[in-house]
PDB file of N, CA and C in Angstrom:
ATOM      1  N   UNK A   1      -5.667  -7.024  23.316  1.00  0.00           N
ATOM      2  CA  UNK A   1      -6.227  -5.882  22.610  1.00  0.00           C
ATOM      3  C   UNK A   1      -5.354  -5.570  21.400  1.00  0.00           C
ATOM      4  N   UNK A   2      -5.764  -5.204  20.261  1.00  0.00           N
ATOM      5  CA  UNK A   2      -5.136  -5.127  18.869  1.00  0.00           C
ATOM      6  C   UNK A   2      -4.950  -3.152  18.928  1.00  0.00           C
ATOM      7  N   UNK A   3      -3.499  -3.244  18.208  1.00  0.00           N
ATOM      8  CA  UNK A   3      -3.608  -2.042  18.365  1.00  0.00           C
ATOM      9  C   UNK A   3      -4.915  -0.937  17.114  1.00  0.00           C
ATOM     10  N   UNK A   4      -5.005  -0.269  17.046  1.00  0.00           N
ATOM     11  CA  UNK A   4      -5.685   0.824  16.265  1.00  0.00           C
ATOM     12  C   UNK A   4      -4.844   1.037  15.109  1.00  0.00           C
ATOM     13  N   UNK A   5      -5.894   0.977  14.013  1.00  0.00           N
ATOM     14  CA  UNK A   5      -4.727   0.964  12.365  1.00  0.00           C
ATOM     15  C   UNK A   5      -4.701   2.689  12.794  1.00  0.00           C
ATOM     16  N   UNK A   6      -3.781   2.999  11.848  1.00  0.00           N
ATOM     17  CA  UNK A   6      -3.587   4.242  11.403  1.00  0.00           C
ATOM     18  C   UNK A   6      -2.676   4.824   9.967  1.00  0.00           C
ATOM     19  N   UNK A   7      -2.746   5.629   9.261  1.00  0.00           N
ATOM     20  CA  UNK A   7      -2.257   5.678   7.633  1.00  0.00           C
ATOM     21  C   UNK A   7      -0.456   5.551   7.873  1.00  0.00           C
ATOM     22  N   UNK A   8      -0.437   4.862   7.165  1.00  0.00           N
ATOM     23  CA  UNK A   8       0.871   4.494   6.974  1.00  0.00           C
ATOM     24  C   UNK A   8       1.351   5.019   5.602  1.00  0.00           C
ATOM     25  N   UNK A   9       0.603   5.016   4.477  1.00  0.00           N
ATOM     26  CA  UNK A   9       1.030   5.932   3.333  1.00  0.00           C
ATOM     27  C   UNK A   9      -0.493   6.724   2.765  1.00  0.00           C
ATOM     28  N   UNK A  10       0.043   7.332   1.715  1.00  0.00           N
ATOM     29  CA  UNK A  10      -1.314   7.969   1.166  1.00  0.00           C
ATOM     30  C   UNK A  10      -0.808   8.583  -0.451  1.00  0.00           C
ATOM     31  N   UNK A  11      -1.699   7.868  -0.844  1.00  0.00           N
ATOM     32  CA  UNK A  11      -1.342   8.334  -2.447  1.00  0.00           C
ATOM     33  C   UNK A  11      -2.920   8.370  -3.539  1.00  0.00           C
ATOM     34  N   UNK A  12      -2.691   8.844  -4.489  1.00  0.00           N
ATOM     35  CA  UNK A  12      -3.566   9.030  -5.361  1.00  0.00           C
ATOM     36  C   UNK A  12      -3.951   8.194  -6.005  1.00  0.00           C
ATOM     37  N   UNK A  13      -3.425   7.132  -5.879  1.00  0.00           N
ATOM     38  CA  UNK A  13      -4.029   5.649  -6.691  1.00  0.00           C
ATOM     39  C   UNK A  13      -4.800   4.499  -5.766  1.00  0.00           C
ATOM     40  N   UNK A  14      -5.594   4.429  -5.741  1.00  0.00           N
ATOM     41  CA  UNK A  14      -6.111   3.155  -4.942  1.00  0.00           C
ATOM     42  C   UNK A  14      -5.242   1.622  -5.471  1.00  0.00           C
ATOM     43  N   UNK A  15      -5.089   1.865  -6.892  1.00  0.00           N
ATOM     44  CA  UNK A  15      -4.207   0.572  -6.853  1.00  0.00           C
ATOM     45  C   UNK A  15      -2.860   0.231  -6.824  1.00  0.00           C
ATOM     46  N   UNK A  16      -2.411   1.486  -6.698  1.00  0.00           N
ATOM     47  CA  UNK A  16      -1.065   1.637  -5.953  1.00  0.00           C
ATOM     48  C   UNK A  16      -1.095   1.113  -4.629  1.00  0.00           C
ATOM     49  N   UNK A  17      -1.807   1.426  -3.977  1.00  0.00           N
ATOM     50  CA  UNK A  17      -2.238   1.189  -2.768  1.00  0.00           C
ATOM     51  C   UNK A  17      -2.593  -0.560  -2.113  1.00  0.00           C
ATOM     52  N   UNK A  18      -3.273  -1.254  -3.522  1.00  0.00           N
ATOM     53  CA  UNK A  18      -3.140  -2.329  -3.141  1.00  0.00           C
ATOM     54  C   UNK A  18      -2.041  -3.418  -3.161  1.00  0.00           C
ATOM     55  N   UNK A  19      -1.183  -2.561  -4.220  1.00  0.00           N
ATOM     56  CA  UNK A  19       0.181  -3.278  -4.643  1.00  0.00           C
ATOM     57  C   UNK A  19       1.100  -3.179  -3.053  1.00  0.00           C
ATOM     58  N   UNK A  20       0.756  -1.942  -2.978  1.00  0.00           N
ATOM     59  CA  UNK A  20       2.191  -1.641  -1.615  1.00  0.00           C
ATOM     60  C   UNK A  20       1.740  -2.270  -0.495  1.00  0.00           C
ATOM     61  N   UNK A  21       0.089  -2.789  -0.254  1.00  0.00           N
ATOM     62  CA  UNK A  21      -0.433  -3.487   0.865  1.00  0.00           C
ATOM     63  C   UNK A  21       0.032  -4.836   0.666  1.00  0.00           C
ATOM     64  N   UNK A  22       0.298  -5.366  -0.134  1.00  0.00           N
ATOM     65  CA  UNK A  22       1.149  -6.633  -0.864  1.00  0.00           C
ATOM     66  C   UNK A  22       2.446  -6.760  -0.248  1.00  0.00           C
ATOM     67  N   UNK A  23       3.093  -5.750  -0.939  1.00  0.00           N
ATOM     68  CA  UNK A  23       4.318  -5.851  -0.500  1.00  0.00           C
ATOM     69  C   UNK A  23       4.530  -6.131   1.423  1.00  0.00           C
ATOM     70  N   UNK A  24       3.654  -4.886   2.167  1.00  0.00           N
ATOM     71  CA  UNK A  24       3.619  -4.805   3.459  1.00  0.00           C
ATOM     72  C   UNK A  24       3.061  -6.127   4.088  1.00  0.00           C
ATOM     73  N   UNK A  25       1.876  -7.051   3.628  1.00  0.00           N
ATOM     74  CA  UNK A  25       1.803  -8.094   3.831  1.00  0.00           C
ATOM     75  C   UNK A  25       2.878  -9.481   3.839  1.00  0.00           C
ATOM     76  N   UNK A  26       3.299  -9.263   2.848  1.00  0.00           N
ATOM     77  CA  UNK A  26       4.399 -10.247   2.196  1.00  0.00           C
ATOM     78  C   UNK A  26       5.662 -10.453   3.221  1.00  0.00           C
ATOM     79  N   UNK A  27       5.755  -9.058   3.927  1.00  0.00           N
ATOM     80  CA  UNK A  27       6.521  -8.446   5.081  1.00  0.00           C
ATOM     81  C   UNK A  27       6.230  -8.987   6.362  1.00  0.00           C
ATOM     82  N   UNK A  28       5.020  -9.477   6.592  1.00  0.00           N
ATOM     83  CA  UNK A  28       4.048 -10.099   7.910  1.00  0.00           C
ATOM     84  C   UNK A  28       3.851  -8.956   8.927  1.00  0.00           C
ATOM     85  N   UNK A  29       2.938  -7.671   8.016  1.00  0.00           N
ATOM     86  CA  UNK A  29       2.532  -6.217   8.633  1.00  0.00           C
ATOM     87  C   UNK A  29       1.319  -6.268   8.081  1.00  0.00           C
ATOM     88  N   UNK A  30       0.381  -6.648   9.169  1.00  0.00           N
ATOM     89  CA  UNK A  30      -1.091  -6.763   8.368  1.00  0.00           C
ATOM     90  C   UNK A  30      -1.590  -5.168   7.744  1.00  0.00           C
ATOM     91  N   UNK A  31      -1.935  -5.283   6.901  1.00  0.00           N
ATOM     92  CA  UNK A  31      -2.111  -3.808   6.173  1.00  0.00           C
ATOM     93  C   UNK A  31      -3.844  -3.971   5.564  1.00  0.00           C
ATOM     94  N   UNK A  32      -4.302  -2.474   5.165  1.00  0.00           N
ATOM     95  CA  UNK A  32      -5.875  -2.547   5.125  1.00  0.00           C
ATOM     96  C   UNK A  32      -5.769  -1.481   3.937  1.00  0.00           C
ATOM     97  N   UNK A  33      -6.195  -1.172   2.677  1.00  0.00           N
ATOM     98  CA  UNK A  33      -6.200  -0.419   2.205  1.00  0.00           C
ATOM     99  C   UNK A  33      -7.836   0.663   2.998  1.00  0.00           C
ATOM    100  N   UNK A  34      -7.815   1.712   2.839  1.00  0.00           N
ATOM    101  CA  UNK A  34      -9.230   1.875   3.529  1.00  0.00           C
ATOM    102  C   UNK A  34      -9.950   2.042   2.227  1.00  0.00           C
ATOM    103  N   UNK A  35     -11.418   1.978   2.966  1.00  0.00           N
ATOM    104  CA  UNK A  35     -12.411   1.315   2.009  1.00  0.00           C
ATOM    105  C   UNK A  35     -12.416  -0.097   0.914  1.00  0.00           C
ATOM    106  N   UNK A  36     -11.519  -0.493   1.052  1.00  0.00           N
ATOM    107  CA  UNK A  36     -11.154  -1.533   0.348  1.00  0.00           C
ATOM    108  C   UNK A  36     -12.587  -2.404   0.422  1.00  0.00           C
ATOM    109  N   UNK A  37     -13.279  -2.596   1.556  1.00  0.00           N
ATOM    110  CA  UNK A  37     -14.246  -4.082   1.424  1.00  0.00           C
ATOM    111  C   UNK A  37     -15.580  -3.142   1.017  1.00  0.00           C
ATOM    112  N   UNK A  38     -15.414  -1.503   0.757  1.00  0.00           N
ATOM    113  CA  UNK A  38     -16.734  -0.937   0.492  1.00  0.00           C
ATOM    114  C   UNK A  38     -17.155  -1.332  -0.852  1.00  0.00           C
ATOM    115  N   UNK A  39     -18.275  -1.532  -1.558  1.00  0.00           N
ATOM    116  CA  UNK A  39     -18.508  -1.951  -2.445  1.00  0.00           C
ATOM    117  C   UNK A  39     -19.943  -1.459  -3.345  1.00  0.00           C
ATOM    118  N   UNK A  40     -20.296  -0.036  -2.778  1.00  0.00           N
ATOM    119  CA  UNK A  40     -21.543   0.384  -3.307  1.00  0.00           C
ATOM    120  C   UNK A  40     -21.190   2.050  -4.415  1.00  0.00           C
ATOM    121  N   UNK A  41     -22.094   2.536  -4.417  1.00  0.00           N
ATOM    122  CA  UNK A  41     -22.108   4.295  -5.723  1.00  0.00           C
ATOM    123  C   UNK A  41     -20.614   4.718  -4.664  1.00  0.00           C
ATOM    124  N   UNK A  42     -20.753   4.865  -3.576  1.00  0.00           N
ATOM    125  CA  UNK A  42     -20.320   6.199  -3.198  1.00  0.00           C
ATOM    126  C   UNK A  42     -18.585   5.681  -2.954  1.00  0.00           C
ATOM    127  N   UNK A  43     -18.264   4.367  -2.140  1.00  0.00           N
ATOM    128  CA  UNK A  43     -17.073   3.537  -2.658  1.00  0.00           C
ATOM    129  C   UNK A  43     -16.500   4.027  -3.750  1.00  0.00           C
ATOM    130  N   UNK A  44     -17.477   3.622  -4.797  1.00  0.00           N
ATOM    131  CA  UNK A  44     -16.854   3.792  -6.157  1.00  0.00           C
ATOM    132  C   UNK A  44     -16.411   5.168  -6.768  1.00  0.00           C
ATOM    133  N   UNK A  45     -17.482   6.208  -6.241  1.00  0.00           N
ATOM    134  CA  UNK A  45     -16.900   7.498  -6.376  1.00  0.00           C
ATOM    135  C   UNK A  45     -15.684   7.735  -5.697  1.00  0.00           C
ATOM    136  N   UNK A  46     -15.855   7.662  -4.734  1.00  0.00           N
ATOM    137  CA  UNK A  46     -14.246   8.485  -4.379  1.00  0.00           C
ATOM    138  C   UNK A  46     -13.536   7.583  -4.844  1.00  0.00           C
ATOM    139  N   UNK A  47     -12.972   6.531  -4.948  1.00  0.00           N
ATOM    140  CA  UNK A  47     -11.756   6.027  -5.674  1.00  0.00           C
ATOM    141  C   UNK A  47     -11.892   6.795  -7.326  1.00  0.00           C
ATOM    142  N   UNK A  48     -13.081   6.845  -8.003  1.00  0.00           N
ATOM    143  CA  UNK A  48     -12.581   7.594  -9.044  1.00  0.00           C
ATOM    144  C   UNK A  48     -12.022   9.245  -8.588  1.00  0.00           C
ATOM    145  N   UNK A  49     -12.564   9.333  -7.298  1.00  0.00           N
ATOM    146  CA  UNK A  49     -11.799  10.871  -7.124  1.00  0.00           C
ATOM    147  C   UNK A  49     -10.516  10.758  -6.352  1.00  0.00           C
ATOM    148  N   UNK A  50     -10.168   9.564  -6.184  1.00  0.00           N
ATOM    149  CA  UNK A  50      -8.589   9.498  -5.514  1.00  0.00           C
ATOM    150  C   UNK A  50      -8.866   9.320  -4.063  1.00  0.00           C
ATOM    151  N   UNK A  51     -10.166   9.050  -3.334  1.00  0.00           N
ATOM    152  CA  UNK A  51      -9.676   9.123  -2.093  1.00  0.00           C
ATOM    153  C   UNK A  51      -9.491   8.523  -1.104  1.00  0.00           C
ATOM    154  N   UNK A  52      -9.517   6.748  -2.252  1.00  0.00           N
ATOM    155  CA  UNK A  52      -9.245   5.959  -0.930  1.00  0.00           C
ATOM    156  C   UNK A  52      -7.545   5.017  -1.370  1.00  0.00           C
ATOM    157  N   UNK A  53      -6.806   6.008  -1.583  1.00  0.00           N
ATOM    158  CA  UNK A  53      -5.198   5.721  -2.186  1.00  0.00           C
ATOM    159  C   UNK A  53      -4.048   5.315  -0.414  1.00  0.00           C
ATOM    160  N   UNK A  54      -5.014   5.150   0.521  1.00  0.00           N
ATOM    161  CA  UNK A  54      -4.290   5.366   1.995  1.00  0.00           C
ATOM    162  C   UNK A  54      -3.943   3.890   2.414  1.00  0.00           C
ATOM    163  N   UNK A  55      -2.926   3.544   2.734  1.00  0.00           N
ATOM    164  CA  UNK A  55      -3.050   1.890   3.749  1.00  0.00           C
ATOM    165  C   UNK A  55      -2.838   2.357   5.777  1.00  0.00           C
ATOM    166  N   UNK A  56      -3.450   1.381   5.621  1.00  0.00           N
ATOM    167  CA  UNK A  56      -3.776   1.062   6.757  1.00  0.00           C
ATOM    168  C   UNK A  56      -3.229   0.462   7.964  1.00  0.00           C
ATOM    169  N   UNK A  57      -2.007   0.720   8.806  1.00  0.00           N
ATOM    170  CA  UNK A  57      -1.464  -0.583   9.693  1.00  0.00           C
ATOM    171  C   UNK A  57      -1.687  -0.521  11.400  1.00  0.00           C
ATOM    172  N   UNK A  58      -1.676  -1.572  12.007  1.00  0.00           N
ATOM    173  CA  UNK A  58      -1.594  -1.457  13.027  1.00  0.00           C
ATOM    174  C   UNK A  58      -0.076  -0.421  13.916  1.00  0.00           C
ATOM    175  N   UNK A  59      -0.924   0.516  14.673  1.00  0.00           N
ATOM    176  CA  UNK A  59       0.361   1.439  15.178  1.00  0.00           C
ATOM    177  C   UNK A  59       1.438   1.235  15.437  1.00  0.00           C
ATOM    178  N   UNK A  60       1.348  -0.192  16.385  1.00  0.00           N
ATOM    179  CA  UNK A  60       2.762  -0.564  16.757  1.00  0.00           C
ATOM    180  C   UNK A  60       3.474  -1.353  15.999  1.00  0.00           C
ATOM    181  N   UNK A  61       3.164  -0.900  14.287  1.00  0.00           N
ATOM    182  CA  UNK A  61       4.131  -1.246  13.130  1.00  0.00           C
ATOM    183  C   UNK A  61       4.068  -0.292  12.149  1.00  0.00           C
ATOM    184  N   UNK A  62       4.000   1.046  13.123  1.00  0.00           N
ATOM    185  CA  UNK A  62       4.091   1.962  11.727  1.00  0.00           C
ATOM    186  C   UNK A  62       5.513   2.036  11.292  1.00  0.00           C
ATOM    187  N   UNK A  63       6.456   2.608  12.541  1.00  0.00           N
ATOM    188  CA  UNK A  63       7.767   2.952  12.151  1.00  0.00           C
ATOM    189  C   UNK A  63       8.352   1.348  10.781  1.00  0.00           C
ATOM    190  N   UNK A  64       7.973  -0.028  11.300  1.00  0.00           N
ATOM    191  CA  UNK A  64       8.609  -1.055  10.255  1.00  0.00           C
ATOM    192  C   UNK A  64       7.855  -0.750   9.242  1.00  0.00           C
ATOM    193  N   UNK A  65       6.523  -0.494   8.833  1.00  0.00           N
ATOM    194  CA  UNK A  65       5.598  -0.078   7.515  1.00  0.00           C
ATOM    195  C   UNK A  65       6.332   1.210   6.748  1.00  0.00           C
ATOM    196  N   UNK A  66       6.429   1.836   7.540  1.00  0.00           N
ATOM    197  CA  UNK A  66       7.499   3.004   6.809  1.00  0.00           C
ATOM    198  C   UNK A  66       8.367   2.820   5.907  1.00  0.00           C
ATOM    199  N   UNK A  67       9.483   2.125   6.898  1.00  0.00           N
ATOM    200  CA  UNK A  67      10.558   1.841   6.303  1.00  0.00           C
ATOM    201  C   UNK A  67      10.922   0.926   5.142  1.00  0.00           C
ATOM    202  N   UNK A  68       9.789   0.084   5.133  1.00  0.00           N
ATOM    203  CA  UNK A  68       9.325  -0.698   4.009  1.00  0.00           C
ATOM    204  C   UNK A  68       9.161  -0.094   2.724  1.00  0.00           C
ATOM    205  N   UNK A  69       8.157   0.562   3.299  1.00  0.00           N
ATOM    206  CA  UNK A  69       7.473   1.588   1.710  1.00  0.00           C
ATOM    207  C   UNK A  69       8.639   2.097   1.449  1.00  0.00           C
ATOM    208  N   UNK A  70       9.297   2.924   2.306  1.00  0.00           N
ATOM    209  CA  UNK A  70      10.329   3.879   1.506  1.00  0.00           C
ATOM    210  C   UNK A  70      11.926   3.228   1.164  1.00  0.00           C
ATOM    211  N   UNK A  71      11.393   2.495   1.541  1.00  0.00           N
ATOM    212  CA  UNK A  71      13.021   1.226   0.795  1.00  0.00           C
ATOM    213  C   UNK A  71      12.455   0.743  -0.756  1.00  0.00           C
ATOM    214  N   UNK A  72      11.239   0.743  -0.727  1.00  0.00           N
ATOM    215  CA  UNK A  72      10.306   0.433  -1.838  1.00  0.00           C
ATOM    216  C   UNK A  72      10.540   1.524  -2.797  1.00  0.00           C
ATOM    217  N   UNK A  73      10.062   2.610  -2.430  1.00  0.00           N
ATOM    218  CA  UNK A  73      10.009   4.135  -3.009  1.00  0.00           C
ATOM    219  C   UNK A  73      11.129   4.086  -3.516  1.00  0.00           C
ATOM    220  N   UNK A  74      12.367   4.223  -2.434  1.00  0.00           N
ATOM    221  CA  UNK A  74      14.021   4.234  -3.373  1.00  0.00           C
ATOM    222  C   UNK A  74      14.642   3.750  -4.284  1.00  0.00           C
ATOM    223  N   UNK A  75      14.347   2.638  -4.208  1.00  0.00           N
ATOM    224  CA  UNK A  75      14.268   1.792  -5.031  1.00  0.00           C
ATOM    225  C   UNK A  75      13.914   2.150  -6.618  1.00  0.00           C
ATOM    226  N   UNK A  76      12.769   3.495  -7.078  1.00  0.00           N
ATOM    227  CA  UNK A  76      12.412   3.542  -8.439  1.00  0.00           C
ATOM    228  C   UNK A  76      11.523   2.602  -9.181  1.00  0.00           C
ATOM    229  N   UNK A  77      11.084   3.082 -10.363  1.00  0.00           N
ATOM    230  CA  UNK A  77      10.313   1.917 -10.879  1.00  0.00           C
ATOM    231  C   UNK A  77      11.316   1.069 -11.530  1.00  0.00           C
ATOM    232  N   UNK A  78      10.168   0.119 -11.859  1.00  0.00           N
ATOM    233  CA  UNK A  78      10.772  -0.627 -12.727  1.00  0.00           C
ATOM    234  C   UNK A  78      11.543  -0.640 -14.000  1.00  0.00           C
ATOM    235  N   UNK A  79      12.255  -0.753 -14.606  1.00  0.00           N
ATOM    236  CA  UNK A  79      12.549  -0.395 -16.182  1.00  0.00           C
ATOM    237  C   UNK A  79      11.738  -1.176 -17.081  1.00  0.00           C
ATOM    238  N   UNK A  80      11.546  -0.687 -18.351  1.00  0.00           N
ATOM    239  CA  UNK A  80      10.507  -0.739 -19.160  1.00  0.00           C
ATOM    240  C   UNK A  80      10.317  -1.762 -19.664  1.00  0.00           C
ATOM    241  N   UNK A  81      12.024  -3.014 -19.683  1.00  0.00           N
ATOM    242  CA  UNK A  81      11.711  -4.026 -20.383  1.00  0.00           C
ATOM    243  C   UNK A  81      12.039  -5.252 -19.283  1.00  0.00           C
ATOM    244  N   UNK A  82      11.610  -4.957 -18.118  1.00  0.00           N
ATOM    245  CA  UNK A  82      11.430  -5.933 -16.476  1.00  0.00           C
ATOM    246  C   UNK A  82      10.758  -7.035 -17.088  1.00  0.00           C
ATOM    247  N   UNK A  83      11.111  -8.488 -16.669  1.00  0.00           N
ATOM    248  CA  UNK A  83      10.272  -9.274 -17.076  1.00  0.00           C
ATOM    249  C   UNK A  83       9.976 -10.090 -15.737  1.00  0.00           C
ATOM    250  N   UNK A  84       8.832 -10.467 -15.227  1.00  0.00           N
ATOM    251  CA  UNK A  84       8.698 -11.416 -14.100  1.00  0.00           C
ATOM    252  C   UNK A  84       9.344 -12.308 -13.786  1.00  0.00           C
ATOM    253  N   UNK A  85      10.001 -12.250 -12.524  1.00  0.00           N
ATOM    254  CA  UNK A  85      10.895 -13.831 -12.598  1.00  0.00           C
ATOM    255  C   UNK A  85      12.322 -13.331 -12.053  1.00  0.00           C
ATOM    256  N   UNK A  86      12.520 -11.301 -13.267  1.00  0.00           N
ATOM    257  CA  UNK A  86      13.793 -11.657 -13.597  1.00  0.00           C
ATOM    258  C   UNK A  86      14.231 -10.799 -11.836  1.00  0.00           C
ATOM    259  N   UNK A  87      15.516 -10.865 -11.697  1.00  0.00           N
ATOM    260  CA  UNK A  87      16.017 -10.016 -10.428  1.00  0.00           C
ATOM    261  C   UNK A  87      16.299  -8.847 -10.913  1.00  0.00           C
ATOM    262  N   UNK A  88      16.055  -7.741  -9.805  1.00  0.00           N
ATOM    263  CA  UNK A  88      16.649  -6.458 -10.370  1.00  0.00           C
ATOM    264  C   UNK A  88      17.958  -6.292  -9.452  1.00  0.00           C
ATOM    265  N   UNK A  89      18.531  -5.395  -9.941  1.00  0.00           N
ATOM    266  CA  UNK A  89      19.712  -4.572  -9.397  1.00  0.00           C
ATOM    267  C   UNK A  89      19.545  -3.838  -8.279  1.00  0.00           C
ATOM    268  N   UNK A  90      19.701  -4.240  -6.911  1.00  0.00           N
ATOM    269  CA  UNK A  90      19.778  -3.264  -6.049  1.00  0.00           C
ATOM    270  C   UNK A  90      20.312  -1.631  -5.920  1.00  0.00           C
TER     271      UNK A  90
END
């Protein structure tokens, strides 16, 4: 039996959302953005109203999904002149 997803983050960007499901994947934490496979009017509305910015993980990987994102989060953005490839500074 698979456990039951449940929100692991929640933010205002849906494509924030697909970036950090990346990262959590990349991790080997299967992640779901929600609504992600919807594809009709009303899909499309709420992401223009922000409301499908949430991922998705199985429970018995929330606490490692967490800790992910927010090692992520601490981390900061990027600086302005980041180029692909290059390493950043821990």
């Amino acid at each position: 039996m698979t456990a039951p997803l449940i929100v692991a983050w929640t933010g205002s960007s849906h494509t924030s959302a697909l970036i950090l499901k990346s990262l959590l994947t990349a991790a080997g934490i299967p992640a779901q953005v929600a609504g992600e496979g919807l594809m009709d009017e009303f899909a499309l509305a709420s992401r223009l109203r922000g409301g499908l910015g949430q991922i998705l993980v199985p429970e018995d990987q929330l606490a490692e999904a967490k800790k992910i994102l927010s090692e992520h989060e601490a981390r900061g953005p990027l600086p302005e002149d980041f180029e692909v490839g290059e390493e950043q500074d821990p």
